[in-house]
PDB file of N, CA and C in Angstrom:
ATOM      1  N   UNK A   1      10.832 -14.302   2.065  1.00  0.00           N
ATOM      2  CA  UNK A   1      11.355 -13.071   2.608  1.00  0.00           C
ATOM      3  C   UNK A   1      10.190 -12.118   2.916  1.00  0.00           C
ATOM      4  N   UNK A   2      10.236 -11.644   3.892  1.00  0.00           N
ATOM      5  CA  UNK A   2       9.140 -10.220   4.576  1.00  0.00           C
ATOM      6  C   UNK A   2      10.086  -9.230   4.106  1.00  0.00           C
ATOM      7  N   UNK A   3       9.246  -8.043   4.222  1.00  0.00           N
ATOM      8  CA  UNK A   3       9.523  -6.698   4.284  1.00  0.00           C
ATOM      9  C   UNK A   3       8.409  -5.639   4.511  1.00  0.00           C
ATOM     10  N   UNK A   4       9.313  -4.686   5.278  1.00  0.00           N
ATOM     11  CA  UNK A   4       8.743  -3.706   6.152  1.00  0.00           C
ATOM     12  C   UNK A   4       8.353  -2.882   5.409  1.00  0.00           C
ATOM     13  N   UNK A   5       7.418  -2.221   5.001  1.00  0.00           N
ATOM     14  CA  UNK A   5       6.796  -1.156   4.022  1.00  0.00           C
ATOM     15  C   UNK A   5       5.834   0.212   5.183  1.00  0.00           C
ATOM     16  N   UNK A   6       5.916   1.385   4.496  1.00  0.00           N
ATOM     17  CA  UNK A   6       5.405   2.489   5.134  1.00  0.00           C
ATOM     18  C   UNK A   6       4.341   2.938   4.077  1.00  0.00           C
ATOM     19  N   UNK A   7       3.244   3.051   4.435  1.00  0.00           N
ATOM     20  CA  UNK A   7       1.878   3.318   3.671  1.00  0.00           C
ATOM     21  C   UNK A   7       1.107   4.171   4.186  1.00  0.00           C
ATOM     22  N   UNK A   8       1.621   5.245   3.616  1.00  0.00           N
ATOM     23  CA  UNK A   8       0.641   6.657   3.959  1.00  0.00           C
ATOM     24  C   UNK A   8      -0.546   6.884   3.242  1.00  0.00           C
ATOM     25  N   UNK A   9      -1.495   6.902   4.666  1.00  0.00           N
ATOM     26  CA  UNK A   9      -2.894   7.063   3.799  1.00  0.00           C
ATOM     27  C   UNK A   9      -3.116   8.212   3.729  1.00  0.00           C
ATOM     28  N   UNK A  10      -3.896   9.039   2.482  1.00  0.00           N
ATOM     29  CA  UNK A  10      -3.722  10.261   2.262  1.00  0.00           C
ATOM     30  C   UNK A  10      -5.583  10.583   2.147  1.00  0.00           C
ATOM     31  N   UNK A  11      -5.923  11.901   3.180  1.00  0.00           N
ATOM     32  CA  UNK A  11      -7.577  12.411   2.870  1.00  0.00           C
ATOM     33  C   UNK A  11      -7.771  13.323   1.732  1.00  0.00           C
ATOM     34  N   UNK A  12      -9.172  13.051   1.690  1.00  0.00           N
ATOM     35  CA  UNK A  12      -9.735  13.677   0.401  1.00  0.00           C
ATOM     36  C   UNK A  12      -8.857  15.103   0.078  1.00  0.00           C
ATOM     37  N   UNK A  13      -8.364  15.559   0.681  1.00  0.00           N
ATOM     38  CA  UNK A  13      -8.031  16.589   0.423  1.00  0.00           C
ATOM     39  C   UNK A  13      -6.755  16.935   0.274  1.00  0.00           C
ATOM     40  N   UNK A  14      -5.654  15.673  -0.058  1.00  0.00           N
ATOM     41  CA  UNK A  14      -4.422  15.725  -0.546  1.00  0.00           C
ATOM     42  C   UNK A  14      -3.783  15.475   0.578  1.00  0.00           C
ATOM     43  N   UNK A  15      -4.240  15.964   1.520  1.00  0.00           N
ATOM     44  CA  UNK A  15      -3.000  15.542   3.258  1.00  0.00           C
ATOM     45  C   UNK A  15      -3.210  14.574   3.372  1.00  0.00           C
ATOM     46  N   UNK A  16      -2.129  13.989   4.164  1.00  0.00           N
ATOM     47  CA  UNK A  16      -1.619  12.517   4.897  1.00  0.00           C
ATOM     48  C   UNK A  16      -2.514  12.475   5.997  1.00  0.00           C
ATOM     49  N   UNK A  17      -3.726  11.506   6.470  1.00  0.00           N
ATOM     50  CA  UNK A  17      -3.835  11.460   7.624  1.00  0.00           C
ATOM     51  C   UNK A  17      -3.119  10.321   8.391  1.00  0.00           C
ATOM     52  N   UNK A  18      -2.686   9.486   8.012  1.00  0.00           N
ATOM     53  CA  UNK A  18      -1.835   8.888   8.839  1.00  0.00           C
ATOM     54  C   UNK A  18      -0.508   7.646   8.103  1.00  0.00           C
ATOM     55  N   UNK A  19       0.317   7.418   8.719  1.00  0.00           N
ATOM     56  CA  UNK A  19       0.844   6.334   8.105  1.00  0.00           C
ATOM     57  C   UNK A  19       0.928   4.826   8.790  1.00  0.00           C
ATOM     58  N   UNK A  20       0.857   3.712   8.224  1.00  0.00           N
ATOM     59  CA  UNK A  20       0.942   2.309   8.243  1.00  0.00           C
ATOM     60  C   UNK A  20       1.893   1.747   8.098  1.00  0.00           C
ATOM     61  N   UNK A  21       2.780   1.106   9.059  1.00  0.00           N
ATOM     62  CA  UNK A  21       3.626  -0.218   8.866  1.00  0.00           C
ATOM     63  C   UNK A  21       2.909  -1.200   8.778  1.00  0.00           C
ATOM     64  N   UNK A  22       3.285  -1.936   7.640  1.00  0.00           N
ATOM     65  CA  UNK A  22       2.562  -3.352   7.058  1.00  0.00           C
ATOM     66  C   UNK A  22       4.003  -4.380   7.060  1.00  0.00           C
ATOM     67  N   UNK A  23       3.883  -5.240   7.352  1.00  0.00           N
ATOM     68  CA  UNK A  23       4.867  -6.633   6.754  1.00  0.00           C
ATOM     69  C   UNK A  23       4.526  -7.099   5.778  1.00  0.00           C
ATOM     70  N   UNK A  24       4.752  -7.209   4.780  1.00  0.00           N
ATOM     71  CA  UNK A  24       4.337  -7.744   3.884  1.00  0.00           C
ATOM     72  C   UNK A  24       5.374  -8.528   2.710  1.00  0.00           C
ATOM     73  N   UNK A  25       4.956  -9.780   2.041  1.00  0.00           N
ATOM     74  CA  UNK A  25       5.648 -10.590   1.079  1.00  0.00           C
ATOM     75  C   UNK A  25       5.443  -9.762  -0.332  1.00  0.00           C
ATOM     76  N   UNK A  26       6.916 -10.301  -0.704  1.00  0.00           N
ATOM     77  CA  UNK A  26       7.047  -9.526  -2.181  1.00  0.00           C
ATOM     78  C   UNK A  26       6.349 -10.342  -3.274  1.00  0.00           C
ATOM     79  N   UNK A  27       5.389 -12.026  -2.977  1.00  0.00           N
ATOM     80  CA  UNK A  27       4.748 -12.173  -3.830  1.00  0.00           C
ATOM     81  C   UNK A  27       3.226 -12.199  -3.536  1.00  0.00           C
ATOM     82  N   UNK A  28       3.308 -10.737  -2.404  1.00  0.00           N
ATOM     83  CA  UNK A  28       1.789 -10.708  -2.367  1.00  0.00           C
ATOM     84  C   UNK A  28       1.276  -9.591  -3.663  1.00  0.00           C
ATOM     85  N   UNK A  29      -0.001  -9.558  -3.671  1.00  0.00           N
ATOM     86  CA  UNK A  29      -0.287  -8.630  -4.487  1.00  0.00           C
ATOM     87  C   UNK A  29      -1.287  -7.407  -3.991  1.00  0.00           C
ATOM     88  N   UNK A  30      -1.264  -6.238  -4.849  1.00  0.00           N
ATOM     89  CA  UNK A  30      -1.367  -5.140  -4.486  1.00  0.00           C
ATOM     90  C   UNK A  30      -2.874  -5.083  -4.044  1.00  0.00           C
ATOM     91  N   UNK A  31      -3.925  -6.261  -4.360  1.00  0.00           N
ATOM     92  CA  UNK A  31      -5.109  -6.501  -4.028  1.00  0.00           C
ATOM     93  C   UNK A  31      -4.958  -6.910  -2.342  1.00  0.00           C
ATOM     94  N   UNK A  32      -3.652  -7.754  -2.249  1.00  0.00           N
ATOM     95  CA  UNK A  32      -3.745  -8.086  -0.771  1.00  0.00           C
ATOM     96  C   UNK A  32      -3.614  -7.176  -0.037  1.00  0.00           C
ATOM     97  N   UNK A  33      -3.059  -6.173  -0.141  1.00  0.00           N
ATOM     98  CA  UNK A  33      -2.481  -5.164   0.603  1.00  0.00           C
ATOM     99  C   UNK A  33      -3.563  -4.514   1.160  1.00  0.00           C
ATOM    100  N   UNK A  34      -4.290  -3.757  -0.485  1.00  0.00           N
ATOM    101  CA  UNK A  34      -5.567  -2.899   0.149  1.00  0.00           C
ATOM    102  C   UNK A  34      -6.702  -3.571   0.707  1.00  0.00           C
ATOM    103  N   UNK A  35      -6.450  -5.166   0.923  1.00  0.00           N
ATOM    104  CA  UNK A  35      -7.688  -6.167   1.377  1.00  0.00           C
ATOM    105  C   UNK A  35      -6.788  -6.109   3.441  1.00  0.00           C
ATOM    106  N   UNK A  36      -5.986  -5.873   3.763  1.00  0.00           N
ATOM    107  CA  UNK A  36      -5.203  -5.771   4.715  1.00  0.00           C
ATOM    108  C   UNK A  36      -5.597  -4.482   5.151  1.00  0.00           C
ATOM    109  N   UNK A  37      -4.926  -3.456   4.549  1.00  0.00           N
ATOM    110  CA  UNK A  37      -5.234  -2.294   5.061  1.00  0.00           C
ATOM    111  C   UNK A  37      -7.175  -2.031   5.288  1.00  0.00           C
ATOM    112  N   UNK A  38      -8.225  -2.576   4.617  1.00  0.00           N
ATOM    113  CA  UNK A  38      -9.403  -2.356   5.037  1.00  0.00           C
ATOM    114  C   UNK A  38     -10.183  -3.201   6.082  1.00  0.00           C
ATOM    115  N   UNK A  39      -8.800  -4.652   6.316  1.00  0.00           N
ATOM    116  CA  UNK A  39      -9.996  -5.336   7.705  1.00  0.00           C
ATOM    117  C   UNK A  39      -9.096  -4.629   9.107  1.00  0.00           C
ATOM    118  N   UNK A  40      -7.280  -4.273   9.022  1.00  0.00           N
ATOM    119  CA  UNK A  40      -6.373  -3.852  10.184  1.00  0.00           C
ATOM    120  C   UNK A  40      -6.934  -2.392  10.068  1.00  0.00           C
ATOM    121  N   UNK A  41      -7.167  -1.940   9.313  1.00  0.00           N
ATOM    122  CA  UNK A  41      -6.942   0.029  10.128  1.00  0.00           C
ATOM    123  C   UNK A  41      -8.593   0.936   9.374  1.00  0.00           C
ATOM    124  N   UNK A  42      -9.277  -0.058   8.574  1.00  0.00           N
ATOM    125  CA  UNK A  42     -11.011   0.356   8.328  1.00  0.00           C
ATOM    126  C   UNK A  42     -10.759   1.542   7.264  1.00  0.00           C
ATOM    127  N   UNK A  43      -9.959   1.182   6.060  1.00  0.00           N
ATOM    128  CA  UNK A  43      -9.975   1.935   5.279  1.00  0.00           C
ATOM    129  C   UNK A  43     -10.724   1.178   3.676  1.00  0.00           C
ATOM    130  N   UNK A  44     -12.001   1.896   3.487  1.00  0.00           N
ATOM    131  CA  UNK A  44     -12.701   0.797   2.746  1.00  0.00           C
ATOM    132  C   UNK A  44     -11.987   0.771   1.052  1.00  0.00           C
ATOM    133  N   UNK A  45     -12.085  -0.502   1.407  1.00  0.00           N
ATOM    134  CA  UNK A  45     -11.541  -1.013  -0.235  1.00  0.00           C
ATOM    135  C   UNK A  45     -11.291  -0.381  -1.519  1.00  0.00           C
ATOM    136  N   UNK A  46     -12.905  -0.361  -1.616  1.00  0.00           N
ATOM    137  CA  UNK A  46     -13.115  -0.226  -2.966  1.00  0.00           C
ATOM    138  C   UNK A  46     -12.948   1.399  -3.166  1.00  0.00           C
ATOM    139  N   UNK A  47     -12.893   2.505  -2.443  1.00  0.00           N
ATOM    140  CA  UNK A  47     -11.849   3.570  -2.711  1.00  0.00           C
ATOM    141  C   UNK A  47     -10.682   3.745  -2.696  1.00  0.00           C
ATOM    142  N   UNK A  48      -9.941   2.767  -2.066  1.00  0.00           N
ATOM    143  CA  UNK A  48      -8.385   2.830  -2.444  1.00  0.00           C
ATOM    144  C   UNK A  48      -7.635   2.548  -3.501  1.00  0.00           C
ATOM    145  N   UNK A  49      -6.818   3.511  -3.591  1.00  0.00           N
ATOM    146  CA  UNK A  49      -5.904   3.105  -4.661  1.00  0.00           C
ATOM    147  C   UNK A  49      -4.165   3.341  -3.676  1.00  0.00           C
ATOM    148  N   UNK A  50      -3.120   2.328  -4.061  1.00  0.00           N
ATOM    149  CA  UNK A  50      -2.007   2.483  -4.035  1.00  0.00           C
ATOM    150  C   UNK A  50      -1.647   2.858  -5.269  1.00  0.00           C
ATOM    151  N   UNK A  51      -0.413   3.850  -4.899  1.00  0.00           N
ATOM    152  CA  UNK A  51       0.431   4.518  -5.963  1.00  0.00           C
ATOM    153  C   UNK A  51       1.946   4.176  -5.485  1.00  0.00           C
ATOM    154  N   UNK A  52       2.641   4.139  -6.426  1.00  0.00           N
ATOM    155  CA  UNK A  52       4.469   4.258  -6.067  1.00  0.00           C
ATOM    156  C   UNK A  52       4.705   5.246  -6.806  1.00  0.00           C
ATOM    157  N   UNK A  53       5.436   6.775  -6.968  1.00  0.00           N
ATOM    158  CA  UNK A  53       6.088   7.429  -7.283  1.00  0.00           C
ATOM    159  C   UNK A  53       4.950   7.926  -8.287  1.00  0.00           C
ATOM    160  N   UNK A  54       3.961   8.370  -7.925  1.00  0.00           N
ATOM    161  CA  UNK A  54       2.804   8.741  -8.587  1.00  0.00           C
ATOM    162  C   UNK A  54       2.337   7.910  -9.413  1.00  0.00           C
ATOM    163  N   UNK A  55       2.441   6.801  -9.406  1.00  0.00           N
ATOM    164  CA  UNK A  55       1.737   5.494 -10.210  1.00  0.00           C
ATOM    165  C   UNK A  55       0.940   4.933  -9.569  1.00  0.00           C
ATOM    166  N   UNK A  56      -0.335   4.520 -10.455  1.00  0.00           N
ATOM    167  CA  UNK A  56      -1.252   3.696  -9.491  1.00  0.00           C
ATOM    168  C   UNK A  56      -0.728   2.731  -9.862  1.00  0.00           C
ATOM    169  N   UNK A  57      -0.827   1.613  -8.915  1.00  0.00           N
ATOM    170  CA  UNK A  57      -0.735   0.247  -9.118  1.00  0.00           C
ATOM    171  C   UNK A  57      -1.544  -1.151  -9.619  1.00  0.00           C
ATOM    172  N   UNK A  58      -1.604  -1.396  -9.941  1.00  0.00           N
ATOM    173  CA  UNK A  58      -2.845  -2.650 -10.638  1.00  0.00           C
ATOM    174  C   UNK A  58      -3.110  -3.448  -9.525  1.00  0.00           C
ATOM    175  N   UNK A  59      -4.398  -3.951  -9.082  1.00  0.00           N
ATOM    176  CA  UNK A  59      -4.510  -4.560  -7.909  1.00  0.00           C
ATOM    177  C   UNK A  59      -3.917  -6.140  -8.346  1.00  0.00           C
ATOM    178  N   UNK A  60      -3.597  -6.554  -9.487  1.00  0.00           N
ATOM    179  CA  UNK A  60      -3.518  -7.745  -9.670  1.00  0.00           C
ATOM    180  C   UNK A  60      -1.672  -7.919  -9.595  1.00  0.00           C
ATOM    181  N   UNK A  61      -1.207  -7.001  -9.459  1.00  0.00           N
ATOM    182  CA  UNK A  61       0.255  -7.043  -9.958  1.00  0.00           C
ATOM    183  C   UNK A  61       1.072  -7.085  -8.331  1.00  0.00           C
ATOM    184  N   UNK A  62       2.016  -8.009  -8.644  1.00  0.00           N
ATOM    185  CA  UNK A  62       2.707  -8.692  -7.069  1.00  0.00           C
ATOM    186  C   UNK A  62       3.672  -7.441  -6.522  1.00  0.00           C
ATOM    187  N   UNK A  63       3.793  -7.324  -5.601  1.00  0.00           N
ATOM    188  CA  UNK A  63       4.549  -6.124  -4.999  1.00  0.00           C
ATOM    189  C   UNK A  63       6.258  -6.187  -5.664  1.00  0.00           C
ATOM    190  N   UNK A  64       6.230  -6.973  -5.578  1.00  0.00           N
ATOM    191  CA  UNK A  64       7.899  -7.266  -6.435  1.00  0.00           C
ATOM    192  C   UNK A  64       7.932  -6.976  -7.358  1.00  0.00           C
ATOM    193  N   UNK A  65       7.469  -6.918  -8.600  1.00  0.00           N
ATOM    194  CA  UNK A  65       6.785  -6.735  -9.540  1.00  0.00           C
ATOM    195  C   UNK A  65       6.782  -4.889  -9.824  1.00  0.00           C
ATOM    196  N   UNK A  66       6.251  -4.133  -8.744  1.00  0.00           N
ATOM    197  CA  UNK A  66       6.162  -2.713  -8.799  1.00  0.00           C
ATOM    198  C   UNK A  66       6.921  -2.228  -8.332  1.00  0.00           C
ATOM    199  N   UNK A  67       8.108  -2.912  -7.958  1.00  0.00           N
ATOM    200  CA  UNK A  67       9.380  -2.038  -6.863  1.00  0.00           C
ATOM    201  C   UNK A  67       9.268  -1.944  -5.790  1.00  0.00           C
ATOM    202  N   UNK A  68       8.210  -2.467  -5.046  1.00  0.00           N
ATOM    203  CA  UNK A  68       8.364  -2.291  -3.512  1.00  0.00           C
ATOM    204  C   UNK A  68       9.527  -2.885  -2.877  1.00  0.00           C
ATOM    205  N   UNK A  69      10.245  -2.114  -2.051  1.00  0.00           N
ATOM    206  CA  UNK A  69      11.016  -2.489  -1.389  1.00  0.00           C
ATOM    207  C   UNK A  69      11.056  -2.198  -0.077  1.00  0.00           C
ATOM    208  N   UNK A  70      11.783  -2.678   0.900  1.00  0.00           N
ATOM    209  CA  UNK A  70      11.491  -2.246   2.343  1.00  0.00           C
ATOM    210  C   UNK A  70      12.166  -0.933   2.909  1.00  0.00           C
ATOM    211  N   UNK A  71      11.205  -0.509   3.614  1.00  0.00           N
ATOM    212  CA  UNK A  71      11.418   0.970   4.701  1.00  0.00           C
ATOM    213  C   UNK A  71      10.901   1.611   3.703  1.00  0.00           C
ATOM    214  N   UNK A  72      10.824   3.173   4.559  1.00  0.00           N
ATOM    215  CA  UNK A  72       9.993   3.908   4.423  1.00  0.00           C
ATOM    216  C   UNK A  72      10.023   4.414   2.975  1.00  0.00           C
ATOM    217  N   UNK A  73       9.158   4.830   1.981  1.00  0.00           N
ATOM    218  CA  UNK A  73       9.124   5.240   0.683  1.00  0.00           C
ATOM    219  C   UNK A  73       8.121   5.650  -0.160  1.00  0.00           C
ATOM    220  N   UNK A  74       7.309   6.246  -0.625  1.00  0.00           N
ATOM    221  CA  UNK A  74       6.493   6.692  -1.243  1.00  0.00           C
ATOM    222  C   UNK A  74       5.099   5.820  -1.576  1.00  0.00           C
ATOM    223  N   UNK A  75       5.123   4.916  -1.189  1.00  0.00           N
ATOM    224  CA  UNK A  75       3.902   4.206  -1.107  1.00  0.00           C
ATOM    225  C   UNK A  75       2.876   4.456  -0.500  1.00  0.00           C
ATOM    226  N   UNK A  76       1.822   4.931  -1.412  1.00  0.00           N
ATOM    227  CA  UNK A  76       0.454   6.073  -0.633  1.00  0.00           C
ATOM    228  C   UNK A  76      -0.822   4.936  -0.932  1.00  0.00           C
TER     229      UNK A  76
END
């Protein structure tokens, strides 16, 4: 199963500069994601962090796993 996820990247300074539709599998993991988001849209790695509902996420832990679910939702 795919699902559609919305991933707002947020600048140093607390604002949104933009948001991301990703497809992504619920047994990918949160390492794949930010390894996706830094070769599709040049946001470098090793400063990102994803959060869900003000949680960071563990890069090792599968998106299913953290509640991702599809459409748009708090995933920064």
């Amino acid at each position: 199963m795919k699902i559609r996820v919305e991933i707002k990247i947020k600048t140093n300074d607390g604002g949104f500069d933009s948001v991301v539709d990703l497809i992504v599998s619920p047994g990918e993991t949160v390492a794949d994601v930010k390894d996706r988001l830094s070769t599709e849209h040049l946001v470098p790695f090793p400063e990102q962090e994803l959060s869900l509902n003000r949680k960071v996420l563990e890069d090792t832990a599968k998106l299913a796993a953290c509640g991702i679910e599809e459409g748009p939702g708090p995933l920064c």
